[in-house]
Every structure is written in structure tokens, then in C-alpha cells.
Protein backbone atom coordinates (compact mmCIF):
# COMPACT_ATOMS: atom_id res chain seq x y z
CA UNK A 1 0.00 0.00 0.00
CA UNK A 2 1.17 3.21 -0.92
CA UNK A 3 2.08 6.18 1.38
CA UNK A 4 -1.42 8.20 -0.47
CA UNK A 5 -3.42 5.34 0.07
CA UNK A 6 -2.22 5.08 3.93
CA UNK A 7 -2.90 8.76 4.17
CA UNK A 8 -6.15 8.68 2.69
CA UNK A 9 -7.20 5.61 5.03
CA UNK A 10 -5.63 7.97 8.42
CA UNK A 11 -8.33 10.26 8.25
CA UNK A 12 -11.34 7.85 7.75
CA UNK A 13 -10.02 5.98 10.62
CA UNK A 14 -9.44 8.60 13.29
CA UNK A 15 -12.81 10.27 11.79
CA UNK A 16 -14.34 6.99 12.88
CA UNK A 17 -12.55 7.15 16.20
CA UNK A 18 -13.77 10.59 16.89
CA UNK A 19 -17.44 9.57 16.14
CA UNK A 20 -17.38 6.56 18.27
CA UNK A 21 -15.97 8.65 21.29
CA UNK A 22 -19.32 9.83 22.30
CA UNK A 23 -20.72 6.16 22.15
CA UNK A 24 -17.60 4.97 24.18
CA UNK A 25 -17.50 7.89 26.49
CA UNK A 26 -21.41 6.62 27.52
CA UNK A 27 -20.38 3.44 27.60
CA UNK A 28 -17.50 4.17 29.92
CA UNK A 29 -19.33 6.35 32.37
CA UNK A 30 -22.33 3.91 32.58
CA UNK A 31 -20.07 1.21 33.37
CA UNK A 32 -17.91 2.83 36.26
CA UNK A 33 -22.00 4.57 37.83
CA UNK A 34 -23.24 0.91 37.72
CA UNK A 35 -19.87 -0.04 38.77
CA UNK A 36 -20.00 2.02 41.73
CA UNK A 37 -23.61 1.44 41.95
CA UNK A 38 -23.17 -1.83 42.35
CA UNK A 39 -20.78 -2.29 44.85
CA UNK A 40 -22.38 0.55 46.93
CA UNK A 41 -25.76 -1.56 46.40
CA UNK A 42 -24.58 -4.58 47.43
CA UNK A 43 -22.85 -3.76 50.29
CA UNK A 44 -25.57 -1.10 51.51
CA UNK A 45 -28.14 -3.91 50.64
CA UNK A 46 -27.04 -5.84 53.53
CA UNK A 47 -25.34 -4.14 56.94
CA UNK A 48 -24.29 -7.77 58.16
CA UNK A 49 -21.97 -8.11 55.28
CA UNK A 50 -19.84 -4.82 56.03
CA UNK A 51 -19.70 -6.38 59.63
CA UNK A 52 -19.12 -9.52 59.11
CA UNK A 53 -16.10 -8.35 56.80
CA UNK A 54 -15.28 -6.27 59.60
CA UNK A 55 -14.46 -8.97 62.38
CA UNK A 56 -14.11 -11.85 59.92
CA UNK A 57 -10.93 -11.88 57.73
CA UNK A 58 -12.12 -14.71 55.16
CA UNK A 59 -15.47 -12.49 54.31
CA UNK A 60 -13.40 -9.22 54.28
CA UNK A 61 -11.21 -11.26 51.49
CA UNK A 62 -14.56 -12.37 49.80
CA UNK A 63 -16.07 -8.94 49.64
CA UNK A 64 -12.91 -7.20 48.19
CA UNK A 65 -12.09 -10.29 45.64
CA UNK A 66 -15.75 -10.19 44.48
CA UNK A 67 -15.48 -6.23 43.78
CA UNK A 68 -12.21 -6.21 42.35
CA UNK A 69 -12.91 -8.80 39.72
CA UNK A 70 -16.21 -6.82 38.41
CA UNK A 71 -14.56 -3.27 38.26
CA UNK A 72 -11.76 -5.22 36.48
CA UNK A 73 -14.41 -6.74 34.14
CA UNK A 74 -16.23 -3.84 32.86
CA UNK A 75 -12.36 -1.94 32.72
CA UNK A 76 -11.82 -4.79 30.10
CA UNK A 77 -14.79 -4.22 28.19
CA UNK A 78 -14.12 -0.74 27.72
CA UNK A 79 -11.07 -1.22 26.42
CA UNK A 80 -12.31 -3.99 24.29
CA UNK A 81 -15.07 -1.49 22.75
CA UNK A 82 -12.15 1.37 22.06
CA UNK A 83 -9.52 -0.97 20.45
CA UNK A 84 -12.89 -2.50 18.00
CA UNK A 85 -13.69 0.71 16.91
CA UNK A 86 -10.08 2.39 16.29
CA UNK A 87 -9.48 -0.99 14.65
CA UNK A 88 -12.35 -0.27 11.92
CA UNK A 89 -15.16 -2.38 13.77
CA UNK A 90 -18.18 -0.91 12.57
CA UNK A 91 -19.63 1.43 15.67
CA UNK A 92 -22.75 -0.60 15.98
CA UNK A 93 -21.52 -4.14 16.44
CA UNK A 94 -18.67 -3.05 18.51
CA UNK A 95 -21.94 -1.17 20.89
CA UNK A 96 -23.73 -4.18 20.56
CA UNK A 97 -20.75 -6.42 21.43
CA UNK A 98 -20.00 -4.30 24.85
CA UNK A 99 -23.98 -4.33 25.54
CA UNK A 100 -23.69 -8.04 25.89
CA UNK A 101 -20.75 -7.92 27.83
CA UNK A 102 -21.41 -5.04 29.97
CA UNK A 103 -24.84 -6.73 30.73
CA UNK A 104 -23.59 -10.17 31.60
CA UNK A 105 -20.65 -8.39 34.02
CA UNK A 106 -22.78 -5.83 35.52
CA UNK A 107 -26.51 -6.53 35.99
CA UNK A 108 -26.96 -6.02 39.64
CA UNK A 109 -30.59 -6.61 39.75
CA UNK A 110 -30.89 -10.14 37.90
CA UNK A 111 -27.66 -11.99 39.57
CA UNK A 112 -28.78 -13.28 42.66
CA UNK A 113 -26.52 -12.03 45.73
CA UNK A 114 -23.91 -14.78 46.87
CA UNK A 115 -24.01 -15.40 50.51
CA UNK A 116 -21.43 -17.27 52.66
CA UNK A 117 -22.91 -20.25 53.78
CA UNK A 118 -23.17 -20.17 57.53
CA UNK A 119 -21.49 -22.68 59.85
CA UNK A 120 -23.07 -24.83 61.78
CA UNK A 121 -22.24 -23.11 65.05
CA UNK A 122 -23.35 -19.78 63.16
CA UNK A 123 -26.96 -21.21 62.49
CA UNK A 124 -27.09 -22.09 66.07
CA UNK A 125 -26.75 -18.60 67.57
CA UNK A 126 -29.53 -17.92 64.70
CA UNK A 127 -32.09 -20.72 66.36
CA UNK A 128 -30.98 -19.33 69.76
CA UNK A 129 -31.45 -15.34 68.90
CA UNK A 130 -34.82 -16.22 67.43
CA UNK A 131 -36.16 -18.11 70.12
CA UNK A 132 -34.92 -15.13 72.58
CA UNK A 133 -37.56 -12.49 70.09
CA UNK A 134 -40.72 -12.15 71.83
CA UNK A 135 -42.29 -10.40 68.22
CA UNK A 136 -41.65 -13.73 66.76
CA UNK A 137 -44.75 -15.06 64.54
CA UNK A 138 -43.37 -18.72 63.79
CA UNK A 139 -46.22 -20.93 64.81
CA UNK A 140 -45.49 -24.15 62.79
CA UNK A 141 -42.42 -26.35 63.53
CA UNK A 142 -39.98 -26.02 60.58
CA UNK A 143 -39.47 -29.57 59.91
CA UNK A 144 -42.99 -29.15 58.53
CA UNK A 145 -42.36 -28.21 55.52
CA UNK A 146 -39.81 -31.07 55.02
CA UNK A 147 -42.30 -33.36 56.10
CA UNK A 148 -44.78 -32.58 53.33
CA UNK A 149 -42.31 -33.24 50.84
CA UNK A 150 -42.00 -36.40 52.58
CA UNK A 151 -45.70 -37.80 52.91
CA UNK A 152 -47.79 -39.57 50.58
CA UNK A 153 -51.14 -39.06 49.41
CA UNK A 154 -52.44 -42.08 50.60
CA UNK A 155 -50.11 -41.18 53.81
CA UNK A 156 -51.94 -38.09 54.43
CA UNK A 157 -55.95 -40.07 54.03
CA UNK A 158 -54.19 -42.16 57.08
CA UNK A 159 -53.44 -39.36 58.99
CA UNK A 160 -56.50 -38.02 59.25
CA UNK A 161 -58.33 -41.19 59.69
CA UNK A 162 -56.49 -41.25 62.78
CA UNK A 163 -56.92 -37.71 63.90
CA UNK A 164 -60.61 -37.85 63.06
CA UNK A 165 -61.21 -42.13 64.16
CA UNK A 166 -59.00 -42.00 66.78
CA UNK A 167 -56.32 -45.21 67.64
CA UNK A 168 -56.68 -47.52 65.05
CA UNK A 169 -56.84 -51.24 65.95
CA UNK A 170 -53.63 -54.00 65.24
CA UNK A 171 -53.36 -57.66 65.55
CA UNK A 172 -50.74 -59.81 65.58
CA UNK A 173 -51.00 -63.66 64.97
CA UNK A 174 -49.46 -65.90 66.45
CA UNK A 175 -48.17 -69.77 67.28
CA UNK A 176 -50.71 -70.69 70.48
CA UNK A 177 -51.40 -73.76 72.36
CA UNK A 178 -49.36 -75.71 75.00
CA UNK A 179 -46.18 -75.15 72.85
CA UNK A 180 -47.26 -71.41 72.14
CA UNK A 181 -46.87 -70.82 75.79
CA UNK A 182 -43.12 -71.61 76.22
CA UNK A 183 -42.14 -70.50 72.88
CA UNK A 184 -44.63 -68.26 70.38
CA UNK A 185 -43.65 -67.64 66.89
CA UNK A 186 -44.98 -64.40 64.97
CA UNK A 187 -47.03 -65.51 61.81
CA UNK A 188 -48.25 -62.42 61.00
CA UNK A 189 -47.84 -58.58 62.49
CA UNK A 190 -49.42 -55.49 62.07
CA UNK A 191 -52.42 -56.46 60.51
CA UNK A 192 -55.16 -53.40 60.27
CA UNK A 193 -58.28 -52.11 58.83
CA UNK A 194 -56.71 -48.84 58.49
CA UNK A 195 -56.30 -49.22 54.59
CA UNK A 196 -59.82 -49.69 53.54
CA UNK A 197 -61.04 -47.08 56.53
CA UNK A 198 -59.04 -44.21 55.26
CA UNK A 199 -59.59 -45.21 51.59
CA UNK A 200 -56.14 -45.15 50.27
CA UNK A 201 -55.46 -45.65 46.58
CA UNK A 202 -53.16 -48.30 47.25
CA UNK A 203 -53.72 -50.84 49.61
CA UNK A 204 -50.82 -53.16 49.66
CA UNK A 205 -48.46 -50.14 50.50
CA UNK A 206 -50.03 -49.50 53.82
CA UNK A 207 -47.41 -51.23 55.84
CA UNK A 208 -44.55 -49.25 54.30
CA UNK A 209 -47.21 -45.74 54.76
CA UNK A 210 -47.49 -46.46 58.22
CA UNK A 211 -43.24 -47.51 58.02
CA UNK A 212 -42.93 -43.90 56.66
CA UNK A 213 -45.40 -42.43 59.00
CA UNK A 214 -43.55 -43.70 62.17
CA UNK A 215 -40.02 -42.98 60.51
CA UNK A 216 -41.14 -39.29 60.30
CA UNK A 217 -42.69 -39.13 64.35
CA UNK A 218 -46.18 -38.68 63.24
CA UNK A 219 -47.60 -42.18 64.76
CA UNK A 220 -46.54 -44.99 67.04
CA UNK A 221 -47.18 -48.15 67.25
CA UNK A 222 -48.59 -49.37 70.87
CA UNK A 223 -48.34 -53.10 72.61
CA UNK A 224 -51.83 -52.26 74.43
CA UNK A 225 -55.15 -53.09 73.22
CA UNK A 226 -57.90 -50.46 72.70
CA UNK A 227 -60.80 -50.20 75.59
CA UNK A 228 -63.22 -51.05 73.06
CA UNK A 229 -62.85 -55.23 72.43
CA UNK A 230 -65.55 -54.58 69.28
CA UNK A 231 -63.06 -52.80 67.59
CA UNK A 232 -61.38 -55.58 66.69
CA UNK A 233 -63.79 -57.96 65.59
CA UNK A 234 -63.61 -56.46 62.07
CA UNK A 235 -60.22 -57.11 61.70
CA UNK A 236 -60.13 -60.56 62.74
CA UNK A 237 -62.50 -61.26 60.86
CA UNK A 238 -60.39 -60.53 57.52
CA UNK A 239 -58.69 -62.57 54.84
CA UNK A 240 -55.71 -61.97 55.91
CA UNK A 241 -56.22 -62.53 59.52
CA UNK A 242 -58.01 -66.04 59.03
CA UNK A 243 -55.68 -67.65 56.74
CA UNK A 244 -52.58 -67.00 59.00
CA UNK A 245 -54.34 -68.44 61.76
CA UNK A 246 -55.26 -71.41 59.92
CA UNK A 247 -51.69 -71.74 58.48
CA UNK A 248 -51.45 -73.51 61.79
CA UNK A 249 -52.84 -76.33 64.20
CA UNK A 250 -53.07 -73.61 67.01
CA UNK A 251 -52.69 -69.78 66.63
CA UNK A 252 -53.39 -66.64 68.95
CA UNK A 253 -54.51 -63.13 68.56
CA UNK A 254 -52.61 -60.32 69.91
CA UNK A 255 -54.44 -57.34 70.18
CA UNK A 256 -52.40 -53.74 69.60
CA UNK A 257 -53.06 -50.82 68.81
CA UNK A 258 -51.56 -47.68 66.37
CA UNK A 259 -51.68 -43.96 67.21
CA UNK A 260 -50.22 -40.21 66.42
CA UNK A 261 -47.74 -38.98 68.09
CA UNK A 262 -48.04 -35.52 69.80
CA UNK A 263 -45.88 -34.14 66.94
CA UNK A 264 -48.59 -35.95 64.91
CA UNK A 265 -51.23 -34.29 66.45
CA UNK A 266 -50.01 -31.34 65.73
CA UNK A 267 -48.68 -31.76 62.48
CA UNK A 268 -52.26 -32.57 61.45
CA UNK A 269 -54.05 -29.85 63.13
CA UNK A 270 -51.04 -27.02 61.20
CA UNK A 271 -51.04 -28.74 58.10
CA UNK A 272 -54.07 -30.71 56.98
CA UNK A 273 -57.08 -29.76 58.66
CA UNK A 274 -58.97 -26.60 58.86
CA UNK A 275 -58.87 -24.52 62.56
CA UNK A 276 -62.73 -25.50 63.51
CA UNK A 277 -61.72 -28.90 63.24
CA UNK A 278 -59.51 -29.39 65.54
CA UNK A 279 -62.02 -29.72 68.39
CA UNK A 280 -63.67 -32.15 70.52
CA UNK A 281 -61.01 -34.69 68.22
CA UNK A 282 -60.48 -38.39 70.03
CA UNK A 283 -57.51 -38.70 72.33
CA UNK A 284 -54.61 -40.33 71.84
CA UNK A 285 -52.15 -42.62 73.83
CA UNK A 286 -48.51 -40.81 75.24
CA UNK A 287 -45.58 -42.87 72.83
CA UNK A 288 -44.58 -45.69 75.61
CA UNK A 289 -40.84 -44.93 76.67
């Protein structure tokens, strides 16, 4: 290329340059005011973290790490944005190009704000500084929540058969006789009415609902009988009952009984019934120690 052509070019180029300065000169001063406004947002948006950097050196480090990188981010797309454009880059891509970066650095109100995760010790003086506020409105126990995630549908239809129908009835079969008196072998445990009564969808999954149930506190299963003897006759009157005691030349009945827990109570009351239901509801047995 000859020195005329290069002198030619010199003047398109710079004139280029000059025209893109007021597009870069707006794109630098928006990025160091969102810059600043970001830092001054994020620390101003929470007190704790200016504190906690304060008395903590590994936050302190975080905080300035985590500002220092973004300032240094948005320096580089400046500079990305002025080299494009003195190198010919047409003005609007090279705009476009620092939009996207620009945006993805420095968008303060769609990144969610990192927090530290707290240690274990740390969430303890939390519990304990709660439970100290009087103007405290929690009312249900957290692990409610959890426990929600954790129940079935059918689960739930059992729960309030018991809230509603009280202690459920239980059987156990047995080995009996003369021989069933110095040694008894189990045929058959846990066997209820408590499926068809609460009208679960699934029937043969109600001993691993009721498994789940007691897993999670909500019920307990009791060695004592219920007052009532008539309760019973129902269930030993099923299937299931009267083949495993005829699996055998003698067999016994062992009466038991299933029931909520106080957390079970409770859980029912907060979570699946309605506040003018929870009166005048059948009593239930204290877990046996």
C-alpha cells in the first residue's frame, strides 16, 4: 500500500474514532455509575456483610475479591469497545458487542446475591437469637415443611383417619397352644383395617405408609389393646387374619393398637385440617418410653 493510500485511510479511521468517542464515552461512564452502583448496592443492601467483613478476615477477602474482579471486568470491556472501533469495527456491532458484555458483568438486579454459607455453630446462635424475640410469629415447627415433601397421598388419608377415628386397631398372629406358651412364633404382624377405613389408593403399600409415617414421628405403634374389644372384631374377621391363623394347628390373637404422636397431632391440626376442626377430636395414647 502506498504512502497516499495510507494517508487517505488515516483520516477515515481517526474520523471513525472521533465519532465513536461519544458512544464509548457513555459506555464508559455507565459502566464505572453501575460499577460504583453496584458495589455501593450490594454492600448497603445488607449491613451484616460490612460487619461480618469487619471482624471476619475470610469475608473481608470475599467482599474485596468479588469487587475487584467486576470493576476489572467492565475496565476490560471498555477497552475492548475502544480498540474495535479504532481498529475499523463498525460502531454498531462493537456497541452491541460491549452491551452483551457489559450486561452479563454488571446486571446487579438479575444476579442473585452470593451469601457465605453459615457454619453450623453460626446457624445455632440464629435458632438461639430467634427463640430469645418475643415479636416472633413462627407458629409451625420447621421440619414441617420437610415433612410434606415427605408424605404420601395415601399417607396423608391415614393421617386423618387417625386424627378424626382416633387409635386404630392392630393384631398380631401368632403360634398358640401348650407349645405357644413356652415359645410363640410371629405368623403375621401389624395387621389393620386402616387401609380400607381411610380409603387409600393403594392398599398393599399400607405397611410401608405407616413404616414412613412412624419414621417421620407422626404415629406410634402401641403393645396395648384399645378399651373397646368390638373394635377388633372387624379385623379378625379378615382374609388376611383367618388364613394365617389357619396356616397352623393352634394360633393366637394379639391385640395392639396404632396412634399419632403428639408431633402428629399437631402436624395434622397445622397442616391438613382446617382450625374448627380441631375440636372435641379423640384422644390419643402418650408414645410408651
Amino acid at each position: 500500500m502506498s504512502e497516499h493510500d495510507r494517508g487517505d485511510r488515516t483520516p477515515a479511521v481517526w474520523e471513525g474514532a472521533a465519532e465513536a468517542l461519544p458512544g464509548v464515552a457513555r459506555i464508559a461512564g455507565k459502566a464505572w455509575l453501575r460499577s460504583a452502583t453496584w458495589v455501593a448496592g450490594s454492600s448497603a443492601r445488607s449491613a451484616r456483610n460490612l460487619a461480618r467483613a469487619m471482624t471476619d478476615p475470610r469475608a473481608a477477602g470475599e467482599l474485596v475479591r468479588g469487587v475487584a474482579t467486576d470493576l476489572a471486568d467492565a475496565t476490560r470491556a471498555i477497552s475492548t469497545v475502544a480498540q474495535a472501533v479504532s481498529s475499523g469495527v463498525p460502531i454498531p456491532a462493537a456497541l452491541f458487542e460491549a452491551s452483551m458484555t457489559l450486561s452479563s458483568v454488571m446486571a446487579p438486579d438479575d444476579a442473585p446475591e452470593r451469601k457465605r454459607e453459615l457454619s453450623l455453630r453460626e446457624r445455632g446462635e440464629e435458632l438461639l437469637r430467634r427463640s430469645r424475640d418475643v415479636w416472633s410469629d413462627d407458629v409451625a415447627h420447621p421440619a414441617y415443611g420437610r415433612i410434606l415433601d415427605e408424605v404420601a397421598p395415601d399417607e396423608a388419608r391415614i393421617l386423618l383417619l387417625l386424627l378424626r377415628g382416633g387409635p386404630q386397631p392392630s393384631v398380631d398372629v401368632r403360634t398358640g397352644g401348650p407349645v405357644g406358651m413356652v415359645s410363640s412364633n410371629l405368623l403375621s404382624a401389624g395387621l389393620t383395617m386402616i387401609g380400607p377405613r381411610a380409603g387409600v389408593r393403594y392398599l398393599d403399600e399400607v405397611p410401608a405408609y405407616l413404616n414412613n409415617l412412624f419414621r417421620l414421628g407422626l404415629i406410634w405403634f402401641s403393645r396395648e389393646q384399645l378399651e373397646d374389644p368390638l373394635e377388633y372384631q372387624v379385623v379378625e374377621a379378615q382374609p388376611d387374619v383367618l388364613e394365617a391363623m389357619h396356616s397352623v394347628r393352634f394360633a393366637k390373637v394379639v391385640r395392639r393398637s396404632i396412634h399419632l404422636t403428639p408431633f402428629g397431632i399437631d402436624f395434622c391440626k397445622t397442616c391438613l385440617v382446617d382450625d374448627d376442626e380441631t375440636k372435641d377430636l379423640p384422644e390419643h395414647e402418650t408414645p410408651e418410653e
